[in-house]
C-alpha atoms as a PDB file:
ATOM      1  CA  UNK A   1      69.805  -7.371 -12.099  1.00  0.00           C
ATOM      2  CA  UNK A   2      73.289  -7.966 -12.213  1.00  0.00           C
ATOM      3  CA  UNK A   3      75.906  -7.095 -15.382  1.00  0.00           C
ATOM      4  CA  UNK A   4      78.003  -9.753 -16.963  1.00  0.00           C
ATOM      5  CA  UNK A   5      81.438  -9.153 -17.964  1.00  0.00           C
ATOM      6  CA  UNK A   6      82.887 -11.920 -20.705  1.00  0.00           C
ATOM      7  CA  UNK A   7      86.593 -12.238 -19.478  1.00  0.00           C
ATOM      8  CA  UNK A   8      87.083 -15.145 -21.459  1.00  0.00           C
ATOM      9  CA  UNK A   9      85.041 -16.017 -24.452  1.00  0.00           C
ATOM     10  CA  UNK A  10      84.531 -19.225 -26.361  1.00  0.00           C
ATOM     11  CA  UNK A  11      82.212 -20.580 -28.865  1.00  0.00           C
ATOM     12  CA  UNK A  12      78.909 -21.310 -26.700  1.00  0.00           C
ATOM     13  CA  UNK A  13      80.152 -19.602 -23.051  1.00  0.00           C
ATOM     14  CA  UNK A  14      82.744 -17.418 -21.479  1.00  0.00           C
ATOM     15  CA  UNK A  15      84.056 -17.129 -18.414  1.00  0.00           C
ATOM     16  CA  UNK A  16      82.700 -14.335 -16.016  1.00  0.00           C
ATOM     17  CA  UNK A  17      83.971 -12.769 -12.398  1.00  0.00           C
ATOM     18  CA  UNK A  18      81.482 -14.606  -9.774  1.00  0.00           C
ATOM     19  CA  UNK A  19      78.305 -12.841  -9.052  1.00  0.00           C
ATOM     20  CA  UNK A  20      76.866 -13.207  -5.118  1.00  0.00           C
ATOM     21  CA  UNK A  21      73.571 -12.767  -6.680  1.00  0.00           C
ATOM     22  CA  UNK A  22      74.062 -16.212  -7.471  1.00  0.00           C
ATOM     23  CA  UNK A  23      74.421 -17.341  -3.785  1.00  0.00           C
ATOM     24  CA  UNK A  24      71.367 -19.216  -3.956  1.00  0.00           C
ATOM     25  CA  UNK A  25      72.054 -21.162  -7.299  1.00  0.00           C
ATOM     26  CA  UNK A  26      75.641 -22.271  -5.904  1.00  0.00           C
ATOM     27  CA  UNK A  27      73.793 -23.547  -2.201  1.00  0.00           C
ATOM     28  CA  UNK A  28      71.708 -25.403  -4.400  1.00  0.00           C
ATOM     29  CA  UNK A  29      73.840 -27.424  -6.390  1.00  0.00           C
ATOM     30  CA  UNK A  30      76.217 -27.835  -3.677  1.00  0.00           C
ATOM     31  CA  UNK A  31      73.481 -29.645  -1.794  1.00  0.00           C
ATOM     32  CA  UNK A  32      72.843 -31.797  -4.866  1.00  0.00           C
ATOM     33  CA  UNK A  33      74.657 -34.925  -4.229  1.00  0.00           C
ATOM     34  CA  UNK A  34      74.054 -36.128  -7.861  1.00  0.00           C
ATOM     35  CA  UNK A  35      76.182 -32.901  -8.690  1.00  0.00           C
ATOM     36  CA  UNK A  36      78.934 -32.770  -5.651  1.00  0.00           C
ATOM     37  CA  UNK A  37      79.452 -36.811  -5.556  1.00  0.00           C
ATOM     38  CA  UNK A  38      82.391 -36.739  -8.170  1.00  0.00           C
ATOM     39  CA  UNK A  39      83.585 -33.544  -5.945  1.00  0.00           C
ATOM     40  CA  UNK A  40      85.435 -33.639  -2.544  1.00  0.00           C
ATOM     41  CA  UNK A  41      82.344 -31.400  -1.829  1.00  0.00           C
ATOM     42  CA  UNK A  42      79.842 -34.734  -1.509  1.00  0.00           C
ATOM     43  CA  UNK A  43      79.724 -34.509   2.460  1.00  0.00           C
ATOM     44  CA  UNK A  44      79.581 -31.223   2.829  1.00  0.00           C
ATOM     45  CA  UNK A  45      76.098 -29.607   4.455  1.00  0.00           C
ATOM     46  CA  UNK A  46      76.335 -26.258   2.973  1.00  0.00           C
ATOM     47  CA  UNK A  47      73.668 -22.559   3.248  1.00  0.00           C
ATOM     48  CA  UNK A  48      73.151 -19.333   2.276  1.00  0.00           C
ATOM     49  CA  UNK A  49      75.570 -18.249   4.758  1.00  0.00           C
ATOM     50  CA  UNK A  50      78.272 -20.550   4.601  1.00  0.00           C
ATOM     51  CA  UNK A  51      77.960 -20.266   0.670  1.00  0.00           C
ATOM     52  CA  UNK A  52      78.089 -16.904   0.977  1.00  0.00           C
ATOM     53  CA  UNK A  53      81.218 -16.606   2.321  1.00  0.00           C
ATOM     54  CA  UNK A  54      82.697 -19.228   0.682  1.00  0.00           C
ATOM     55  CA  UNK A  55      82.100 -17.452  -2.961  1.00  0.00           C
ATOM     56  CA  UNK A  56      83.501 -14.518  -1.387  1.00  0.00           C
ATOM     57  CA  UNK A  57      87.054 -15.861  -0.320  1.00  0.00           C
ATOM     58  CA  UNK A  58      86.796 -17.362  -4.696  1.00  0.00           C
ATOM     59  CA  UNK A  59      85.897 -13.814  -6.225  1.00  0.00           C
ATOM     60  CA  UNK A  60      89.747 -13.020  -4.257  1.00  0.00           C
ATOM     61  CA  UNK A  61      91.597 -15.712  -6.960  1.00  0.00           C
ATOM     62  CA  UNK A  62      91.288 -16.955 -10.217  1.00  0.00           C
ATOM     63  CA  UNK A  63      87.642 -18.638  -9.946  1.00  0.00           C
ATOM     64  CA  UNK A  64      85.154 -17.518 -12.677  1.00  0.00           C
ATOM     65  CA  UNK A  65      81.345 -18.561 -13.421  1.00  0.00           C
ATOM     66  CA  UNK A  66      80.658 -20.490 -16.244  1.00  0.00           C
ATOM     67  CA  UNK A  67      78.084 -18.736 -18.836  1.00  0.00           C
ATOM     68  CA  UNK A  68      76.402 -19.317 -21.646  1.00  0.00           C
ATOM     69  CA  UNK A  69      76.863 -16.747 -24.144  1.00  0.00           C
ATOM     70  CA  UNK A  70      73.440 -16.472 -25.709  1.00  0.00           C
ATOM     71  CA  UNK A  71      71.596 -15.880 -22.561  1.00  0.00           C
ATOM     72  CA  UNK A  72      74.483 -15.236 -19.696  1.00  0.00           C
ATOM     73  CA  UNK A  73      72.454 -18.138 -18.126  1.00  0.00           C
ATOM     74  CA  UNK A  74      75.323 -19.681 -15.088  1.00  0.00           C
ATOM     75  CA  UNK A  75      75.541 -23.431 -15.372  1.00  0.00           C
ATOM     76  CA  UNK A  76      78.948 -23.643 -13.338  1.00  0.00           C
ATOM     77  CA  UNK A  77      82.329 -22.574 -12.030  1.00  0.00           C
ATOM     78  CA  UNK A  78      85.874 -22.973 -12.731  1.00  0.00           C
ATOM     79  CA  UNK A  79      88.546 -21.734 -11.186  1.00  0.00           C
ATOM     80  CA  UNK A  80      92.353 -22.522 -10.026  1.00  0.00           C
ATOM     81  CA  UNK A  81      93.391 -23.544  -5.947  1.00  0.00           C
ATOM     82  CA  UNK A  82      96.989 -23.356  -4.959  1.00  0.00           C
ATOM     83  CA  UNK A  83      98.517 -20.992  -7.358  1.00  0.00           C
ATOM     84  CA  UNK A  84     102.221 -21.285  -7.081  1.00  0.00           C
ATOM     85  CA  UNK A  85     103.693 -18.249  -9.169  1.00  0.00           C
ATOM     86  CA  UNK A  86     107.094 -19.376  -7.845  1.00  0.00           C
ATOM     87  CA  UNK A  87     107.102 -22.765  -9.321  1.00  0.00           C
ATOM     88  CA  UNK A  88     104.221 -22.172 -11.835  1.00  0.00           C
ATOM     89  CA  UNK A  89     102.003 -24.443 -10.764  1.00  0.00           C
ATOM     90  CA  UNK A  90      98.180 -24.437  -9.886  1.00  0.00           C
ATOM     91  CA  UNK A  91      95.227 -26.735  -9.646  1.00  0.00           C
ATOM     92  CA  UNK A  92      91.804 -26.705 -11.381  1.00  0.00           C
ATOM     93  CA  UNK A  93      88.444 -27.089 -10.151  1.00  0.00           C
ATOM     94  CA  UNK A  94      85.152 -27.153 -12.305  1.00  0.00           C
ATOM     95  CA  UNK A  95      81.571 -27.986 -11.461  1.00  0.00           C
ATOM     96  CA  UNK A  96      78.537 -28.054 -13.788  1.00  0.00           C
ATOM     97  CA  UNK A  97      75.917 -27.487 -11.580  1.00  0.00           C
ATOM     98  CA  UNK A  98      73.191 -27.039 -13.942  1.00  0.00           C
ATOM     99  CA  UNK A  99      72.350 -30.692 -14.843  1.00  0.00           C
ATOM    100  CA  UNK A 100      70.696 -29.689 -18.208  1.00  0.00           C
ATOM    101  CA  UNK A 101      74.144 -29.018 -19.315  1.00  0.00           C
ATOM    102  CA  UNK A 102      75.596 -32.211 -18.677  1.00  0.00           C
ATOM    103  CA  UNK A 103      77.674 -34.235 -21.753  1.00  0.00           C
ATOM    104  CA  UNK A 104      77.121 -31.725 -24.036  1.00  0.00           C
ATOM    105  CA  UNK A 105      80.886 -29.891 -24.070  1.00  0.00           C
ATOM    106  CA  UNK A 106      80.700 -27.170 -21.741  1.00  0.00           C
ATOM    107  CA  UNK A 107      82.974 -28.570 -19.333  1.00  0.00           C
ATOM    108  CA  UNK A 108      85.527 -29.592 -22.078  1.00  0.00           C
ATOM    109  CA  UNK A 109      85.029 -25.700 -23.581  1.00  0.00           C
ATOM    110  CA  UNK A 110      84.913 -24.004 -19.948  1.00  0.00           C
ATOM    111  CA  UNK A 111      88.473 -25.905 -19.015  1.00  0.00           C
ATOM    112  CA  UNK A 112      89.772 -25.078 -22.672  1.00  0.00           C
ATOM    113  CA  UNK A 113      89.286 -21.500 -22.126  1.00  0.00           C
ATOM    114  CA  UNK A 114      90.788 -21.490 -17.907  1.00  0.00           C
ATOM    115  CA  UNK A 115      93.763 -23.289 -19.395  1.00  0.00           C
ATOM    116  CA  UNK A 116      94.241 -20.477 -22.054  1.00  0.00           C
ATOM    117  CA  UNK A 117      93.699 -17.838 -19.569  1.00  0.00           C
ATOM    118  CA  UNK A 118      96.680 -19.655 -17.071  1.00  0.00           C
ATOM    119  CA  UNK A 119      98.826 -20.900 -19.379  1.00  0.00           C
ATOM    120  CA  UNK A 120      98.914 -17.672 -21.544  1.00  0.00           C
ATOM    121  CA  UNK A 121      97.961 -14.431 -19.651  1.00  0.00           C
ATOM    122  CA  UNK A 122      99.257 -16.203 -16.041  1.00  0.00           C
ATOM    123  CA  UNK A 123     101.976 -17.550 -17.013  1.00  0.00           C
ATOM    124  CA  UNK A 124     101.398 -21.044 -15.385  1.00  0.00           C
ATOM    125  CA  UNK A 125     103.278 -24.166 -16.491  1.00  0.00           C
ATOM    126  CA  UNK A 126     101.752 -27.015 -15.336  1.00  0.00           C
ATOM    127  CA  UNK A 127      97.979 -27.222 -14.291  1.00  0.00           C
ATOM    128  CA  UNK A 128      96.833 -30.671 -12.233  1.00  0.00           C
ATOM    129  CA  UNK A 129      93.641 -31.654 -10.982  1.00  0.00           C
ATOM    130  CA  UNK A 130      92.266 -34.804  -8.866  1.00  0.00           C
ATOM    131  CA  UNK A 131      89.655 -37.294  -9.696  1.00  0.00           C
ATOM    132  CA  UNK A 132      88.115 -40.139  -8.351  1.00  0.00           C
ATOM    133  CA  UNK A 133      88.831 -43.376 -10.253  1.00  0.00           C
ATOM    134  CA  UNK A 134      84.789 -43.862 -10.558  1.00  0.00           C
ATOM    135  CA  UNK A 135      84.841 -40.492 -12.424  1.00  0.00           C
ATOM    136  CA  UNK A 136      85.296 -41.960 -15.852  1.00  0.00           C
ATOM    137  CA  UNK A 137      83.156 -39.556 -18.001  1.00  0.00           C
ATOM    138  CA  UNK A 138      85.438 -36.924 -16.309  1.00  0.00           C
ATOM    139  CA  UNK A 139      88.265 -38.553 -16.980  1.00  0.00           C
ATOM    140  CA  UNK A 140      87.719 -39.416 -20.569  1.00  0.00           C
ATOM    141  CA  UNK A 141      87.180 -35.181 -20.487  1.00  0.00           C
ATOM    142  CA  UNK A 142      90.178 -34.901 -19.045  1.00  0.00           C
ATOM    143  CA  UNK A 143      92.268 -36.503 -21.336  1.00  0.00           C
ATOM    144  CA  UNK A 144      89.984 -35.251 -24.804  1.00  0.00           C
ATOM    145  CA  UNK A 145      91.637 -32.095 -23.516  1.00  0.00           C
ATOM    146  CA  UNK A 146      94.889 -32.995 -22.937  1.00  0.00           C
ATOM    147  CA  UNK A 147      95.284 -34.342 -19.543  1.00  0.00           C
ATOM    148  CA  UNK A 148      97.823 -37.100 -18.472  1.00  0.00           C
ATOM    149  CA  UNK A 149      97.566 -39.343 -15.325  1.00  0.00           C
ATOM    150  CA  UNK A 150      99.983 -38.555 -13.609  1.00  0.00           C
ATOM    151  CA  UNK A 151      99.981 -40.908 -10.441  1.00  0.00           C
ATOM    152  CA  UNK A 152      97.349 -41.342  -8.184  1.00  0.00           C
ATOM    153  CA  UNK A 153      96.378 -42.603  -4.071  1.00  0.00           C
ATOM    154  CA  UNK A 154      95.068 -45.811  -3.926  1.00  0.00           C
ATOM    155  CA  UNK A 155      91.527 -46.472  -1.839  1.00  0.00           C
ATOM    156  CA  UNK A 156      92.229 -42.691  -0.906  1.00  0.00           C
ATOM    157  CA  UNK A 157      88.441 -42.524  -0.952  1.00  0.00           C
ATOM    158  CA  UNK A 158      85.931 -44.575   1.217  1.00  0.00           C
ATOM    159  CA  UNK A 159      81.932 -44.122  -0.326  1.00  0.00           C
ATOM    160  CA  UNK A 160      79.076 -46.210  -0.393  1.00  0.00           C
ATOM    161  CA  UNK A 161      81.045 -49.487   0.858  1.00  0.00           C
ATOM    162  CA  UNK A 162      83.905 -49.332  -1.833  1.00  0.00           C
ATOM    163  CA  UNK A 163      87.214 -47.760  -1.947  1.00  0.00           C
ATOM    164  CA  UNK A 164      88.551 -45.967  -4.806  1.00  0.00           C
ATOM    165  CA  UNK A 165      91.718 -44.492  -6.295  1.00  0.00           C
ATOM    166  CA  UNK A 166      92.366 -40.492  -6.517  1.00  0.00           C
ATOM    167  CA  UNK A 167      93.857 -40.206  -9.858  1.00  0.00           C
ATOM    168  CA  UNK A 168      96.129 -37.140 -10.353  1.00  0.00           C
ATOM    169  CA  UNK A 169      96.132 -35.650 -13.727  1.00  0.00           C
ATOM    170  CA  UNK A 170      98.244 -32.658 -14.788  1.00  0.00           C
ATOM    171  CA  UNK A 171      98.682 -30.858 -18.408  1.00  0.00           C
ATOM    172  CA  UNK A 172     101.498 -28.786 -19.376  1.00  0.00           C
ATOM    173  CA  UNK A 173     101.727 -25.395 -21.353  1.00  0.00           C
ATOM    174  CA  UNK A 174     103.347 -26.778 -24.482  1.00  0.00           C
ATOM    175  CA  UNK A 175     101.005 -29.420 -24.832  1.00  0.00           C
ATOM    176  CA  UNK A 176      98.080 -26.863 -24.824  1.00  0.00           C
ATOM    177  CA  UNK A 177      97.027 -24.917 -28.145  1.00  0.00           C
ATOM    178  CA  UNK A 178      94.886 -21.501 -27.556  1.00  0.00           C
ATOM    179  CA  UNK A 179      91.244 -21.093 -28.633  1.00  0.00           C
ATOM    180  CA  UNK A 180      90.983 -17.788 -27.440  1.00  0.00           C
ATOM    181  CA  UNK A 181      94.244 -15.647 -26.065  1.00  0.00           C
ATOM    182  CA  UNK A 182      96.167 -16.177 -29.418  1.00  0.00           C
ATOM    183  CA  UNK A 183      92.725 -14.941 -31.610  1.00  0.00           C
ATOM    184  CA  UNK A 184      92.593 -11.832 -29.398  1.00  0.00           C
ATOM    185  CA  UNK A 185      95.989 -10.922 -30.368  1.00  0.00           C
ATOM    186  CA  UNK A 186      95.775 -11.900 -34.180  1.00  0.00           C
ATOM    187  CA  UNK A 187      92.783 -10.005 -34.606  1.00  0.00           C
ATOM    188  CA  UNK A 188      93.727  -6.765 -32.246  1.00  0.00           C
ATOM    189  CA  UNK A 189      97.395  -6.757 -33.135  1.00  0.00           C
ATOM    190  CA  UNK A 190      98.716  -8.798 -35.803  1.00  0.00           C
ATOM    191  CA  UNK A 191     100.628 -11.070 -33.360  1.00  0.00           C
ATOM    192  CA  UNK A 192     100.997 -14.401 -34.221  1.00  0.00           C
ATOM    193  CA  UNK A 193     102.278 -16.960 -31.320  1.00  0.00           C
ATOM    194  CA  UNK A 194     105.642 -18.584 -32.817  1.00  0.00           C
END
């Protein structure tokens, strides 16, 4: 049985390195297309191996399983793609694979905590993502967390006989407020952020 480290904790999960004992959990839900459809991940055929290999090249950057705290239970990932330390720049990814989970404020608390981790301990400045216009639940996330569109492709996107928009988002570090990195160092030092 594998061991769970809490990198990053928050109220009802934390963030943990990827386990490859969950292989077969990720090939599952990637091969949901109720789960991948929002995802530029919908056409993809994807096994053991291929998954395999896949989580391997994530455990090398800034990609972390989603948890729940009370029973380390994994019900998604989040990570960052295209880290640009130079310009300070980086884009997120999330999935909630485990369907139970869905609309009850995991994903908003799972993309709270990456953003503290990148804005504060990474020293990232800006932090974008894509989404397809027919995403609005994800939007509406988005933006409860601080999100701003930010431009977007038109008809990028051809699915089920209709085009649709790619909507880029973005958020920057002074529009973000801690819910974890600034408690750490209250608590463990007496450092308040000015």
């Amino acid at each position: 049985m594998a061991e769970f480290y809490k990198k990053i904790i928050g109220e009802r999960c934390y963030l943990s390195p990827i386990s490859m004992e969950d292989v077969p959990k990720y090939t599952s839900w990637l091969n949901d297309f109720e789960v991948v459809v929002s995802t530029t991940l919908y056409s993809r055929i994807v096994d053991v191996e291929a998954e395999s290999a896949a989580l391997a090249e994530l455990k090398k950057g800034y990609n972390f399983a989603i948890r729940l705290n009370q029973t380390n239970e994994l019900i998604g990932n989040i990570g960052l793609n295209d880290v640009d330390f130079l310009h300070r720049t980086a884009e997120l990814g999330i999935i909630i694979g485990n369907k139970t989970y869905w609309k009850q404020g995991y994903g908003k608390e799972a993309i709270e905590l990456l953003l503290d981790f990148t804005f504060n301990i990474l020293n990232i400045k800006n932090v974008y993502l894509k989404v397809y216009e027919f995403n609005v639940p994800g939007i509406k996330l988005y933006e409860k967390v601080g999100f701003k569109i930010a431009g977007r492709l038109r008809k990028a996107l051809e699915i089920n006989g209709n085009r649709y928009d790619l909507i880029l988002m973005d958020i920057l570090a002074e529009e973000y407020k801690s819910v974890y990195v600034d408690k750490v160092f209250a608590k463990r030092f007496g450092v308040v952020k000015e």
